[in-house]
PDB file of N, CA and C in Angstrom:
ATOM      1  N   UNK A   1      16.402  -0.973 -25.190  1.00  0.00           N
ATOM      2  CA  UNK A   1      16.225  -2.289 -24.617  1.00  0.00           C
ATOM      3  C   UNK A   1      14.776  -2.416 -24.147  1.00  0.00           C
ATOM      4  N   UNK A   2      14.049  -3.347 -24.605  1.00  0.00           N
ATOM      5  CA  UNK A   2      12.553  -3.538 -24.493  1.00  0.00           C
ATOM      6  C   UNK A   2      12.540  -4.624 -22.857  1.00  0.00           C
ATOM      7  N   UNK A   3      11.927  -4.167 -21.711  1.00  0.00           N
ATOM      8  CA  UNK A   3      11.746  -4.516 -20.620  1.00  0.00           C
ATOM      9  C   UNK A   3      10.237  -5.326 -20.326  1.00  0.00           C
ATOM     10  N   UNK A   4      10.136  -6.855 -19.956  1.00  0.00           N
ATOM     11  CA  UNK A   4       8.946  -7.304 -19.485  1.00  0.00           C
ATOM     12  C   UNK A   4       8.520  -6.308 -18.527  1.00  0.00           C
ATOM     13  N   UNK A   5       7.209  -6.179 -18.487  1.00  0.00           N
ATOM     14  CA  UNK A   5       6.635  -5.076 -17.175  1.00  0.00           C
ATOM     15  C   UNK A   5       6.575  -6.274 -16.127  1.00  0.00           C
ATOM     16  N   UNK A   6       6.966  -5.662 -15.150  1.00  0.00           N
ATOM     17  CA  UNK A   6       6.914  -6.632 -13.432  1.00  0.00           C
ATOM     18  C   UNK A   6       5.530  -7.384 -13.243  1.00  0.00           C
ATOM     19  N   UNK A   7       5.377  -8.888 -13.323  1.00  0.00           N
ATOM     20  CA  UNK A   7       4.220  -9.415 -12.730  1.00  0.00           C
ATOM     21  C   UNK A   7       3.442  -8.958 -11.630  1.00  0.00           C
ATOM     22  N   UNK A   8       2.526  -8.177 -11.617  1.00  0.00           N
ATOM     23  CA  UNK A   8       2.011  -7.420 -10.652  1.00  0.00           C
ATOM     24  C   UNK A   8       0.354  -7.792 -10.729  1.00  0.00           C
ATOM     25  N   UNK A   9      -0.472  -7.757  -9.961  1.00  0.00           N
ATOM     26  CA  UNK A   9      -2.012  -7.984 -10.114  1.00  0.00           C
ATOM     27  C   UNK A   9      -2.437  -7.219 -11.210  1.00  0.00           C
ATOM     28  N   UNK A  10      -3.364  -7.285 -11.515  1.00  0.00           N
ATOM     29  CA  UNK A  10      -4.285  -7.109 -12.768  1.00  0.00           C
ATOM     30  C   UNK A  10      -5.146  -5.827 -11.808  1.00  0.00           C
ATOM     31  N   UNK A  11      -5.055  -4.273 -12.884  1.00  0.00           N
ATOM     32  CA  UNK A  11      -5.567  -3.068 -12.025  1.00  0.00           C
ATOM     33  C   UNK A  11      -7.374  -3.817 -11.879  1.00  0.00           C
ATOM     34  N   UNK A  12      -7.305  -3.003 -10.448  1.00  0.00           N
ATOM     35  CA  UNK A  12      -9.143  -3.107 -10.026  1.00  0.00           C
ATOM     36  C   UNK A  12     -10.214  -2.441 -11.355  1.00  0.00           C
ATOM     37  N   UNK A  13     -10.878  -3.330 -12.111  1.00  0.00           N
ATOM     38  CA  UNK A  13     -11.727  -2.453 -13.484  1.00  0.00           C
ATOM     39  C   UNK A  13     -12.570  -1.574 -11.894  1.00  0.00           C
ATOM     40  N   UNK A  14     -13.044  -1.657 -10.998  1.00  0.00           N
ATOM     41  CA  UNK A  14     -14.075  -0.857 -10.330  1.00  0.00           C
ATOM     42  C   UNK A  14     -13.454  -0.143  -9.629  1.00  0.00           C
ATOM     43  N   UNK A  15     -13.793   1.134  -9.443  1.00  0.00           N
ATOM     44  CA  UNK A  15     -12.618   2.259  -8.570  1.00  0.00           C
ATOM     45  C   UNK A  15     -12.959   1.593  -6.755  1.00  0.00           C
ATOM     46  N   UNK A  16     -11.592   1.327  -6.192  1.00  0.00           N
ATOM     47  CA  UNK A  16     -11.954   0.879  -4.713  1.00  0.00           C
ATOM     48  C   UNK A  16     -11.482   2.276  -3.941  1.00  0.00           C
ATOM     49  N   UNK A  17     -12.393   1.799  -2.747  1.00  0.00           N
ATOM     50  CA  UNK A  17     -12.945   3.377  -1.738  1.00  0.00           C
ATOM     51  C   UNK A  17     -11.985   2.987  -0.914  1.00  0.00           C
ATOM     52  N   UNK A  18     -11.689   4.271  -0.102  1.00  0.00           N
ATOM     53  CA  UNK A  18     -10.988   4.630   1.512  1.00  0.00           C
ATOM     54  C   UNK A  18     -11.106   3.425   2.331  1.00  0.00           C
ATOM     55  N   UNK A  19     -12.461   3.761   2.593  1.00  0.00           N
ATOM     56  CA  UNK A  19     -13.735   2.783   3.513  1.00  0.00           C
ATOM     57  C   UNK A  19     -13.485   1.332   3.329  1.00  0.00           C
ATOM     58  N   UNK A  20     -13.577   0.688   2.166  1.00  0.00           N
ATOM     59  CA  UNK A  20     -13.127  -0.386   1.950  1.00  0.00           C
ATOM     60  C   UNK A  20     -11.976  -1.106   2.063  1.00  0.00           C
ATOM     61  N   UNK A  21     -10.732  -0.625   1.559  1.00  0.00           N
ATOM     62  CA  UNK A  21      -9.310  -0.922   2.256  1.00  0.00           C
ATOM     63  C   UNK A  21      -8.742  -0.597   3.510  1.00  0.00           C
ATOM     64  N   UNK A  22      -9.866   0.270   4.135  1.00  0.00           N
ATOM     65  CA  UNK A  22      -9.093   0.699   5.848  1.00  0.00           C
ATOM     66  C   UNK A  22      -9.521  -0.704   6.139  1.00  0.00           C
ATOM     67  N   UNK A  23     -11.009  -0.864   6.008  1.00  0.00           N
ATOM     68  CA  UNK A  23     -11.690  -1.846   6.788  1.00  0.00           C
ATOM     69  C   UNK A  23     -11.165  -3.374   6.700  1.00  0.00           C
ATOM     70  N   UNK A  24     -10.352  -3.629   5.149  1.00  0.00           N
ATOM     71  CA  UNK A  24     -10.181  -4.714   5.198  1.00  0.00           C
ATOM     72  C   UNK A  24      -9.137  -5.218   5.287  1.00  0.00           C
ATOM     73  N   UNK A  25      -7.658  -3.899   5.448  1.00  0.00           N
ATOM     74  CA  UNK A  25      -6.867  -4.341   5.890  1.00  0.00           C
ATOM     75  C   UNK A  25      -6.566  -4.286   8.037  1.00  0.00           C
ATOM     76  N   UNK A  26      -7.751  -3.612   7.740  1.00  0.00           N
ATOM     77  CA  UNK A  26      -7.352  -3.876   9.725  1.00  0.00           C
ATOM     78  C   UNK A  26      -8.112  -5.479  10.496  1.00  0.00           C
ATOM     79  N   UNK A  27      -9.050  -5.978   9.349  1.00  0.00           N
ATOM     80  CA  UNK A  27      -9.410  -7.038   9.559  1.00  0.00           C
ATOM     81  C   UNK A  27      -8.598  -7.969   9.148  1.00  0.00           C
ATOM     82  N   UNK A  28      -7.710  -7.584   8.704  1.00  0.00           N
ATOM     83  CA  UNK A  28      -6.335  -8.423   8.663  1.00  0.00           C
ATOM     84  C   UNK A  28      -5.299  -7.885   9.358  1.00  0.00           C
ATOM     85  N   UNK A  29      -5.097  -6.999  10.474  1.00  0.00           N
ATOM     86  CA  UNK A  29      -3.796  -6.630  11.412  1.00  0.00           C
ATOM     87  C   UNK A  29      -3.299  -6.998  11.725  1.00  0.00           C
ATOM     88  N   UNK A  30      -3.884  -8.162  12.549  1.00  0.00           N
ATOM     89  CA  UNK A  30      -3.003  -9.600  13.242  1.00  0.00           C
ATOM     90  C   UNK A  30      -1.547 -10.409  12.112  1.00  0.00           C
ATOM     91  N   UNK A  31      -2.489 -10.142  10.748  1.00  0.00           N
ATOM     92  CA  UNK A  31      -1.521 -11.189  10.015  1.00  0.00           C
ATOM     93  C   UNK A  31      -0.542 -10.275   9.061  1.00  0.00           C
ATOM     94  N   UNK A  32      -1.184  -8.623   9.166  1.00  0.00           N
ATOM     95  CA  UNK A  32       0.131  -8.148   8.585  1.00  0.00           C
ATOM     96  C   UNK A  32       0.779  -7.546   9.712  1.00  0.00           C
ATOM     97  N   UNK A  33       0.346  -7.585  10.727  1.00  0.00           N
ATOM     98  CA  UNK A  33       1.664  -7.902  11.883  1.00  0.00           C
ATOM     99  C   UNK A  33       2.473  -8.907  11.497  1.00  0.00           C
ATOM    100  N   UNK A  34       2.300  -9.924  11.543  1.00  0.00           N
ATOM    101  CA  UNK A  34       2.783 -11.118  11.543  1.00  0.00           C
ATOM    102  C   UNK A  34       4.049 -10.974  10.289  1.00  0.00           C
ATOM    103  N   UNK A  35       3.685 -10.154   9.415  1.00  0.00           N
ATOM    104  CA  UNK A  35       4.473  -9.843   8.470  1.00  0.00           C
ATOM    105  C   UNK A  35       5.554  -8.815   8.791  1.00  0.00           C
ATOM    106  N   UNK A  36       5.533  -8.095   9.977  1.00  0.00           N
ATOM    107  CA  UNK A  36       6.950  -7.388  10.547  1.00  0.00           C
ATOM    108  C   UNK A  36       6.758  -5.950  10.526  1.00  0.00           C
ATOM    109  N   UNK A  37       4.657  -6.036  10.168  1.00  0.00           N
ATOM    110  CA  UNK A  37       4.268  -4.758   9.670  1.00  0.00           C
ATOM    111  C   UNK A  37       3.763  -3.816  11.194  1.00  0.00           C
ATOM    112  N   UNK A  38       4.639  -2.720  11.416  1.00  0.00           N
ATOM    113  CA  UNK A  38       4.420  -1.993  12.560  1.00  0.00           C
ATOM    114  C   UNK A  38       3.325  -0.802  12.727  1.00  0.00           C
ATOM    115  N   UNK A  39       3.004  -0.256  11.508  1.00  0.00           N
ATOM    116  CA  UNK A  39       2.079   0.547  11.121  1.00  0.00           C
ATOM    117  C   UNK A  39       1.912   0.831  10.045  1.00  0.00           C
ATOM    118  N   UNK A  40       0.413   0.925   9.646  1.00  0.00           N
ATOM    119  CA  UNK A  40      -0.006   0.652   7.981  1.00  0.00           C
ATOM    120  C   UNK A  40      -0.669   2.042   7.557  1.00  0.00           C
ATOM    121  N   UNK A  41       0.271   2.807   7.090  1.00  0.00           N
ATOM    122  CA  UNK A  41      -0.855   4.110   6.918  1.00  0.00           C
ATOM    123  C   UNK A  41      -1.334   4.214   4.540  1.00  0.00           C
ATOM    124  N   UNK A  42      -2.334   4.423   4.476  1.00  0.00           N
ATOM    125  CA  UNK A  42      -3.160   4.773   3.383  1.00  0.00           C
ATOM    126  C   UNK A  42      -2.830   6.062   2.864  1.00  0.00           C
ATOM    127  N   UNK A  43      -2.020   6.203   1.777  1.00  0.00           N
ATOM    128  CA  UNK A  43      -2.441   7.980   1.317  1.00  0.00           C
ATOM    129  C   UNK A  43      -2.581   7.299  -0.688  1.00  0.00           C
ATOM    130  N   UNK A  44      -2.312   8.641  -0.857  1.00  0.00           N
ATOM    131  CA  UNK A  44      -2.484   8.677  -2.567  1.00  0.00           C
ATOM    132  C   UNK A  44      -4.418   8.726  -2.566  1.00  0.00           C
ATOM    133  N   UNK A  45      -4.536   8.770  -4.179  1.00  0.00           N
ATOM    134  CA  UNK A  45      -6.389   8.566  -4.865  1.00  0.00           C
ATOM    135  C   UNK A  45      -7.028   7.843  -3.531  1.00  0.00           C
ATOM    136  N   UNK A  46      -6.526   6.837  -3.386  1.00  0.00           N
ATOM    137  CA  UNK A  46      -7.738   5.994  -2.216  1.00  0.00           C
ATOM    138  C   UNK A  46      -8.206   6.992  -1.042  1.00  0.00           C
ATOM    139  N   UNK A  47      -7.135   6.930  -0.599  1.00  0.00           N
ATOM    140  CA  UNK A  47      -7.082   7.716   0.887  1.00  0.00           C
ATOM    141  C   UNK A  47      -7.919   9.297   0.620  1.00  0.00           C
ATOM    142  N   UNK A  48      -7.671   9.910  -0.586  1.00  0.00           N
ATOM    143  CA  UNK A  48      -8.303  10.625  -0.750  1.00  0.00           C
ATOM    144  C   UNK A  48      -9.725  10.176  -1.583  1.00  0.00           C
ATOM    145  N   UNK A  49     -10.056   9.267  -1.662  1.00  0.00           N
ATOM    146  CA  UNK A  49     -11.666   9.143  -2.206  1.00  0.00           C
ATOM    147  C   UNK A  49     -11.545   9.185  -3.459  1.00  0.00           C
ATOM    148  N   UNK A  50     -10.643   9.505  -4.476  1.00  0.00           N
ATOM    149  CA  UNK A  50     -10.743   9.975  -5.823  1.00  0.00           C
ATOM    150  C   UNK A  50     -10.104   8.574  -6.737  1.00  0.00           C
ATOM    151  N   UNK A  51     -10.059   7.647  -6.230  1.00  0.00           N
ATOM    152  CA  UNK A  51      -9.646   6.415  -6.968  1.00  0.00           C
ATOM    153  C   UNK A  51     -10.356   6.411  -8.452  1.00  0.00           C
ATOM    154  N   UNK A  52      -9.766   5.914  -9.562  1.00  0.00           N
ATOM    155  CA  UNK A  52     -10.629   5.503 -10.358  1.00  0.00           C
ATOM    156  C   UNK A  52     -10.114   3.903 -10.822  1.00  0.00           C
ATOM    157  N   UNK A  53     -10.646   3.734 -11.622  1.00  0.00           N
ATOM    158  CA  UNK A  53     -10.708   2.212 -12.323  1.00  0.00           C
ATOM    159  C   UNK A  53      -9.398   1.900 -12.247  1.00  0.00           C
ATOM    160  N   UNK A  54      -8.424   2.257 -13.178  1.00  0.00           N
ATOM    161  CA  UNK A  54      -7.465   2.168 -13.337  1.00  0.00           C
ATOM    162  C   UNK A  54      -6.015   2.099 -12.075  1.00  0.00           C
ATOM    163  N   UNK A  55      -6.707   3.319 -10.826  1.00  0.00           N
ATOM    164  CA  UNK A  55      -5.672   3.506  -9.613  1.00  0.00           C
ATOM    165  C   UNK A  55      -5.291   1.708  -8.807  1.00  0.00           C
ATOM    166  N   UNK A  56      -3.707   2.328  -8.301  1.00  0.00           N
ATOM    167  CA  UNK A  56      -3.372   1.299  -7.776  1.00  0.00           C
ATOM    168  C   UNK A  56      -3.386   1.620  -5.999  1.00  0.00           C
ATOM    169  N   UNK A  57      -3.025   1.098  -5.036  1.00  0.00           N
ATOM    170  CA  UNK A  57      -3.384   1.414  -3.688  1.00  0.00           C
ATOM    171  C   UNK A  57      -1.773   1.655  -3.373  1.00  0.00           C
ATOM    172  N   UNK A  58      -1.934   2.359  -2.715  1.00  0.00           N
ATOM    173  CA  UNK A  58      -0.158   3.337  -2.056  1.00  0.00           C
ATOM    174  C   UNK A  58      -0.433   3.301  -0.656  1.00  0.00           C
ATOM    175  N   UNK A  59       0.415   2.501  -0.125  1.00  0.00           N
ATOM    176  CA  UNK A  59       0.782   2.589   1.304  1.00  0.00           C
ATOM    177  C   UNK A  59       2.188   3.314   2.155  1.00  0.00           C
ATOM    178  N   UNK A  60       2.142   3.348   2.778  1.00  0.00           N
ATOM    179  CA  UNK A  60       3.144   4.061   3.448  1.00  0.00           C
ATOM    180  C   UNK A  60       3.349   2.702   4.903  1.00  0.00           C
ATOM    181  N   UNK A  61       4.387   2.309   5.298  1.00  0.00           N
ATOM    182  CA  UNK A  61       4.461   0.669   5.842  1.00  0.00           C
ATOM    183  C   UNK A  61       5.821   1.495   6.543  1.00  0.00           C
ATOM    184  N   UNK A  62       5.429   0.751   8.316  1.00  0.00           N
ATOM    185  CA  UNK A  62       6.817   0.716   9.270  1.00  0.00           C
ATOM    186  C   UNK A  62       7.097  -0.236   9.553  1.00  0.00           C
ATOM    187  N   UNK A  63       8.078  -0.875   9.413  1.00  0.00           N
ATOM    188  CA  UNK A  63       8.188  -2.263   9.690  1.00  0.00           C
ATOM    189  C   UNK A  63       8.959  -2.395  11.070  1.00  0.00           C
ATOM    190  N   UNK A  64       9.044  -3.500  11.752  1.00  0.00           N
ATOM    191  CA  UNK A  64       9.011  -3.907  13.354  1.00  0.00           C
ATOM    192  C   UNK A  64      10.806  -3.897  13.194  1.00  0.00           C
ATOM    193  N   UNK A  65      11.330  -4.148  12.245  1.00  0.00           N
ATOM    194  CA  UNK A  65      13.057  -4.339  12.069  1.00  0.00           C
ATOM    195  C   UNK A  65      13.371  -4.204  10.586  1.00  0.00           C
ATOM    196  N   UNK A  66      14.229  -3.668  10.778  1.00  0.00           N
ATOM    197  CA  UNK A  66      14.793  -3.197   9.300  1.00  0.00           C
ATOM    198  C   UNK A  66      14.057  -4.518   7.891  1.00  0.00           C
ATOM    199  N   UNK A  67      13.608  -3.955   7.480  1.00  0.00           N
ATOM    200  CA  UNK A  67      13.042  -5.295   6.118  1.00  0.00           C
ATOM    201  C   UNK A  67      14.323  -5.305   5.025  1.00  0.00           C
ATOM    202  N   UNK A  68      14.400  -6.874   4.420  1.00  0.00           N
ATOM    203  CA  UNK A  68      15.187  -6.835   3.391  1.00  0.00           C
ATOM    204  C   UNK A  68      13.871  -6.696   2.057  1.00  0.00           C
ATOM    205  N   UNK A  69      14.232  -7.167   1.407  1.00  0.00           N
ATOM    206  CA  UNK A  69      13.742  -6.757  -0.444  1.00  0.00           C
ATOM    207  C   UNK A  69      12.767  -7.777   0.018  1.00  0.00           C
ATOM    208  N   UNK A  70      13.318  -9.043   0.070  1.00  0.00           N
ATOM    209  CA  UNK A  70      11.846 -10.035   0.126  1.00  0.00           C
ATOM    210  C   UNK A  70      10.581 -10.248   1.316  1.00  0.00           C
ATOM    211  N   UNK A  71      11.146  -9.255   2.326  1.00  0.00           N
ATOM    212  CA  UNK A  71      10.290  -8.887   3.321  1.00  0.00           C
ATOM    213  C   UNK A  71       9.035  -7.862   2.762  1.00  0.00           C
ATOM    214  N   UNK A  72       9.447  -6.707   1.853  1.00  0.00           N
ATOM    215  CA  UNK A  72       8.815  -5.682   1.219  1.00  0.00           C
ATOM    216  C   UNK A  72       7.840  -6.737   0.099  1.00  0.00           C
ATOM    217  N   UNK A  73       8.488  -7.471  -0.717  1.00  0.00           N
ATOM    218  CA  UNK A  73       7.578  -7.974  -1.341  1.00  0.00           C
ATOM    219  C   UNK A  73       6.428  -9.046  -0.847  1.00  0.00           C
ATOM    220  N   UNK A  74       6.860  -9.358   0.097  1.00  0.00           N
ATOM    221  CA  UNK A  74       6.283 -10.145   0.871  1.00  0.00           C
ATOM    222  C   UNK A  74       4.891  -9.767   1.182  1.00  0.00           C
ATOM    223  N   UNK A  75       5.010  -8.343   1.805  1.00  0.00           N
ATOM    224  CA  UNK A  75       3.897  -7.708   2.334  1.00  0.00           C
ATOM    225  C   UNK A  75       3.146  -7.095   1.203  1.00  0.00           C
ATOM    226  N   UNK A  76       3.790  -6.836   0.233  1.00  0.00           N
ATOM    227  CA  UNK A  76       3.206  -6.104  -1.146  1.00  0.00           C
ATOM    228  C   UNK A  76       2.433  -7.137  -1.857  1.00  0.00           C
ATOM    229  N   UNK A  77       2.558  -8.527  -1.840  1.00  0.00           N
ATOM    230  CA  UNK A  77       2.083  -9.519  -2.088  1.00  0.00           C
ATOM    231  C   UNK A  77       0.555  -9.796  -2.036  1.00  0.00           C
ATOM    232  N   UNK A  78       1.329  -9.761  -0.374  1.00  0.00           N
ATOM    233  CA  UNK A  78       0.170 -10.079   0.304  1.00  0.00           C
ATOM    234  C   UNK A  78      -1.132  -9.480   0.550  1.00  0.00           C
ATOM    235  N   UNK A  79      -1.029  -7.802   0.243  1.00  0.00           N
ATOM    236  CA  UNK A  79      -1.448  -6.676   0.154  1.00  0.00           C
ATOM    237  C   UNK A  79      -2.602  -6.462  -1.244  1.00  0.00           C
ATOM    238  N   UNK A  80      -1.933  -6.953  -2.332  1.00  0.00           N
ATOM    239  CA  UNK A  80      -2.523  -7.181  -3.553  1.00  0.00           C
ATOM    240  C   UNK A  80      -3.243  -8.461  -3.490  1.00  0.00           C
ATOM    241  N   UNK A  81      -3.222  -9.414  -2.825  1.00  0.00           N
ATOM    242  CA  UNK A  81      -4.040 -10.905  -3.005  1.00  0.00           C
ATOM    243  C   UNK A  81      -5.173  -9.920  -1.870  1.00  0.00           C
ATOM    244  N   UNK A  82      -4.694  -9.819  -1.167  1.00  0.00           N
ATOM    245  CA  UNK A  82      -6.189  -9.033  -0.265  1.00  0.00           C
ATOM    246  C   UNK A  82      -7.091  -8.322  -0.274  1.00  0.00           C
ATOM    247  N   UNK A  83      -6.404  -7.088  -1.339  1.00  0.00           N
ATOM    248  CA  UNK A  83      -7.732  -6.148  -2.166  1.00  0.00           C
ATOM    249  C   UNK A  83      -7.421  -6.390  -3.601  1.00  0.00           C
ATOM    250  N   UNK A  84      -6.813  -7.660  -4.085  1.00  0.00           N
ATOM    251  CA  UNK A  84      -7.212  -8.199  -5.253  1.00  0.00           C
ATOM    252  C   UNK A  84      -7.091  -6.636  -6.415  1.00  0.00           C
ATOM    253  N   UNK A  85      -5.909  -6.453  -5.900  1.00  0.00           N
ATOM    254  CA  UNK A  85      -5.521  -4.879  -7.114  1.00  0.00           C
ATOM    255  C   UNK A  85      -4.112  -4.679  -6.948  1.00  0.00           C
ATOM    256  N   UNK A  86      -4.112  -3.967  -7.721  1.00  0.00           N
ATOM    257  CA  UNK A  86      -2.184  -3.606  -7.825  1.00  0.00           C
ATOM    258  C   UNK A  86      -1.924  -3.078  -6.266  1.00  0.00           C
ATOM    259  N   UNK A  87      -1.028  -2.923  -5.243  1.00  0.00           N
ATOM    260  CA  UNK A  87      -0.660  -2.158  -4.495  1.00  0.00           C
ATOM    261  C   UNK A  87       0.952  -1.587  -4.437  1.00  0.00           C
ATOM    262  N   UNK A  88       1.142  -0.157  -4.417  1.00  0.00           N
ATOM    263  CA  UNK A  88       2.737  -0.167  -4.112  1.00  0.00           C
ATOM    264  C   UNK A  88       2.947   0.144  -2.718  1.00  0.00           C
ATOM    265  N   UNK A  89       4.161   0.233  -2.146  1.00  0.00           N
ATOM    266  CA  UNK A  89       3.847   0.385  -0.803  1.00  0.00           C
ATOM    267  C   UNK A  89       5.459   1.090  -0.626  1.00  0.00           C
ATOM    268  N   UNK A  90       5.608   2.533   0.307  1.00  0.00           N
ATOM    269  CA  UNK A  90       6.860   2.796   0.630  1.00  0.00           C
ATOM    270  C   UNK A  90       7.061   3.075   1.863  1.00  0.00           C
ATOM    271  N   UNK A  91       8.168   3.509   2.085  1.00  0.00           N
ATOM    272  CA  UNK A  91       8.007   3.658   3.509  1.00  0.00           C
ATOM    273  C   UNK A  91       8.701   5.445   3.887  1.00  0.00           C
ATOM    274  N   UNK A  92       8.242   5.828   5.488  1.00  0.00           N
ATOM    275  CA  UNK A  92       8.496   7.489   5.645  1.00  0.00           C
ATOM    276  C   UNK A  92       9.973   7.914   5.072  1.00  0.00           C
ATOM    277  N   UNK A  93      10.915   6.853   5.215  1.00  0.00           N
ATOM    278  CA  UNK A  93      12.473   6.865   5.055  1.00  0.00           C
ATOM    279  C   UNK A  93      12.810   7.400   3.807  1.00  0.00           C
ATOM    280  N   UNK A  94      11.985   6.798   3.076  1.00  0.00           N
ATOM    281  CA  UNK A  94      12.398   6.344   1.343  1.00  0.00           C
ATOM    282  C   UNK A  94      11.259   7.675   0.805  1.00  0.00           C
ATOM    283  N   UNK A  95      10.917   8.061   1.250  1.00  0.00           N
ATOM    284  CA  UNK A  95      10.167   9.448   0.749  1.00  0.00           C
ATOM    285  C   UNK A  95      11.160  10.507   0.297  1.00  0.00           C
ATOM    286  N   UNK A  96      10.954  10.782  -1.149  1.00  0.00           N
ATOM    287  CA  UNK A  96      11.777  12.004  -1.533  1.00  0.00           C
ATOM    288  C   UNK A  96      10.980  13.323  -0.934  1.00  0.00           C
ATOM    289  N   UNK A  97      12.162  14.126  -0.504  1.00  0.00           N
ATOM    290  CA  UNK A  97      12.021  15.340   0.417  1.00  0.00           C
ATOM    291  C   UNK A  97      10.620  16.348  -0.425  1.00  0.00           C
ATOM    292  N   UNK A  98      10.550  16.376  -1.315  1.00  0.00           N
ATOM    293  CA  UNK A  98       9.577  17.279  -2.262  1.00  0.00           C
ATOM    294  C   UNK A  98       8.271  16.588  -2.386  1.00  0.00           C
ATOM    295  N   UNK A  99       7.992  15.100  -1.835  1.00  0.00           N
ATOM    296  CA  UNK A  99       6.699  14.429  -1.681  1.00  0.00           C
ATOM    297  C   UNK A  99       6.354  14.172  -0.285  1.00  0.00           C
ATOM    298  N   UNK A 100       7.257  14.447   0.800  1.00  0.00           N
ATOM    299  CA  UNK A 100       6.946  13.900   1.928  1.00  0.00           C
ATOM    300  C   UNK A 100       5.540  14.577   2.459  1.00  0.00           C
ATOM    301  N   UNK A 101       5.332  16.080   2.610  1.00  0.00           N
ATOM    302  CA  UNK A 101       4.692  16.489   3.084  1.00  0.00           C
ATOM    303  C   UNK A 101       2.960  16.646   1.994  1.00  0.00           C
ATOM    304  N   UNK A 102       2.998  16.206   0.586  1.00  0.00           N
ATOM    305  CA  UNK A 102       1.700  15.930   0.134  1.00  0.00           C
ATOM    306  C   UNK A 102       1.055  14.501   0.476  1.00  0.00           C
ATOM    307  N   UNK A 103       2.035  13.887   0.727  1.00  0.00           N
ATOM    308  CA  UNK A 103       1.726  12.087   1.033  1.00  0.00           C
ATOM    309  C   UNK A 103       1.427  12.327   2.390  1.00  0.00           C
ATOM    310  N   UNK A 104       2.636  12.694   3.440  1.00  0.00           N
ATOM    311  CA  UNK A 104       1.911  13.094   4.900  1.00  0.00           C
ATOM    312  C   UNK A 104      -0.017  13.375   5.292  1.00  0.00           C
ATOM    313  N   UNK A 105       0.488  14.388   4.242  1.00  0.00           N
ATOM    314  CA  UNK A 105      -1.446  15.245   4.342  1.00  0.00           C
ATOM    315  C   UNK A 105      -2.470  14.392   4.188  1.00  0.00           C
ATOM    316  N   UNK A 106      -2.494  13.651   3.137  1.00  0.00           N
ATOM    317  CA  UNK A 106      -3.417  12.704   2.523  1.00  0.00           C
ATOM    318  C   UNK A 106      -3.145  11.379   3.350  1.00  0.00           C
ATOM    319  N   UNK A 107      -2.413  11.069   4.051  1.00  0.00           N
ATOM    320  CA  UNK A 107      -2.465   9.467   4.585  1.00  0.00           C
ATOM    321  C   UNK A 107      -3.400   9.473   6.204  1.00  0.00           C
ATOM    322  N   UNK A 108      -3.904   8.189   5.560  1.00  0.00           N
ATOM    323  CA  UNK A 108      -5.076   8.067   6.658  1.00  0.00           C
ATOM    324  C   UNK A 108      -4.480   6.381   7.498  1.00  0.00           C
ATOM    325  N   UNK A 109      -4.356   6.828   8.480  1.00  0.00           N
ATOM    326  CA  UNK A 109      -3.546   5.465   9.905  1.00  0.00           C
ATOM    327  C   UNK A 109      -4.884   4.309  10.067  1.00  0.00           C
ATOM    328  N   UNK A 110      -4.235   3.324   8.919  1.00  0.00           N
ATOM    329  CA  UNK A 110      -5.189   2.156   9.137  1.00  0.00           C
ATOM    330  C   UNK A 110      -4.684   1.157  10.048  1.00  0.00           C
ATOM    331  N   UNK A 111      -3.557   1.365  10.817  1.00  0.00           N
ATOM    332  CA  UNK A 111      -3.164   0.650  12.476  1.00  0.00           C
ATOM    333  C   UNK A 111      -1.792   1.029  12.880  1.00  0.00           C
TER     334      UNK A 111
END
């Protein structure tokens, strides 16, 4: 069975830095608060500096009350219109037991 791929942003052609997505999502805190977002932590390529062209941005997201599906996309949305690149985003819960502690290491607390 041949599957449309999910409408998702168009990958960044220029590799984006650490530095750049800490900075520009905490200059937006207020409004991904506003989104139910309790703490925004960075891991994966970015967080570690090694992004290239192609990488998408991986967050790790606590939300203020349990989120449904369109709450998650909501913020994933909103996340990708802001650094204008793919983003996925999971949360500490939903971490399989055999990735928790390489994602732990590498995530950097952007609020």
């Amino acid at each position: 069975m041949n599957r449309k791929p999910m409408n998702r942003k168009p990958i960044n052609r220029k590799p984006i830095n650490r530095k750049h997505v800490v900075t520009l999502a905490q200059a937006h805190q207020r409004e991904l608060e506003s989104l139910g977002i309790k703490t925004l932590e960075l891991f994966g390529s970015v967080a570690r500096d090694q992004a290239h062209p192609n990488s998408d941005v991986d967050f790790l997201v606590e939300f203020t009350i349990e989120p449904t599906l369109f709450d998650v996309f909501r913020v994933q949305h909103y996340l990708e219109d802001l650094l204008d690149c793919a983003v996925d985003i999971g949360t500490h819960a939903a971490l399989k037991a055999h990735l928790r502690e390489p994602v732990t290491k590498d995530a950097v607390r952007v609020f």
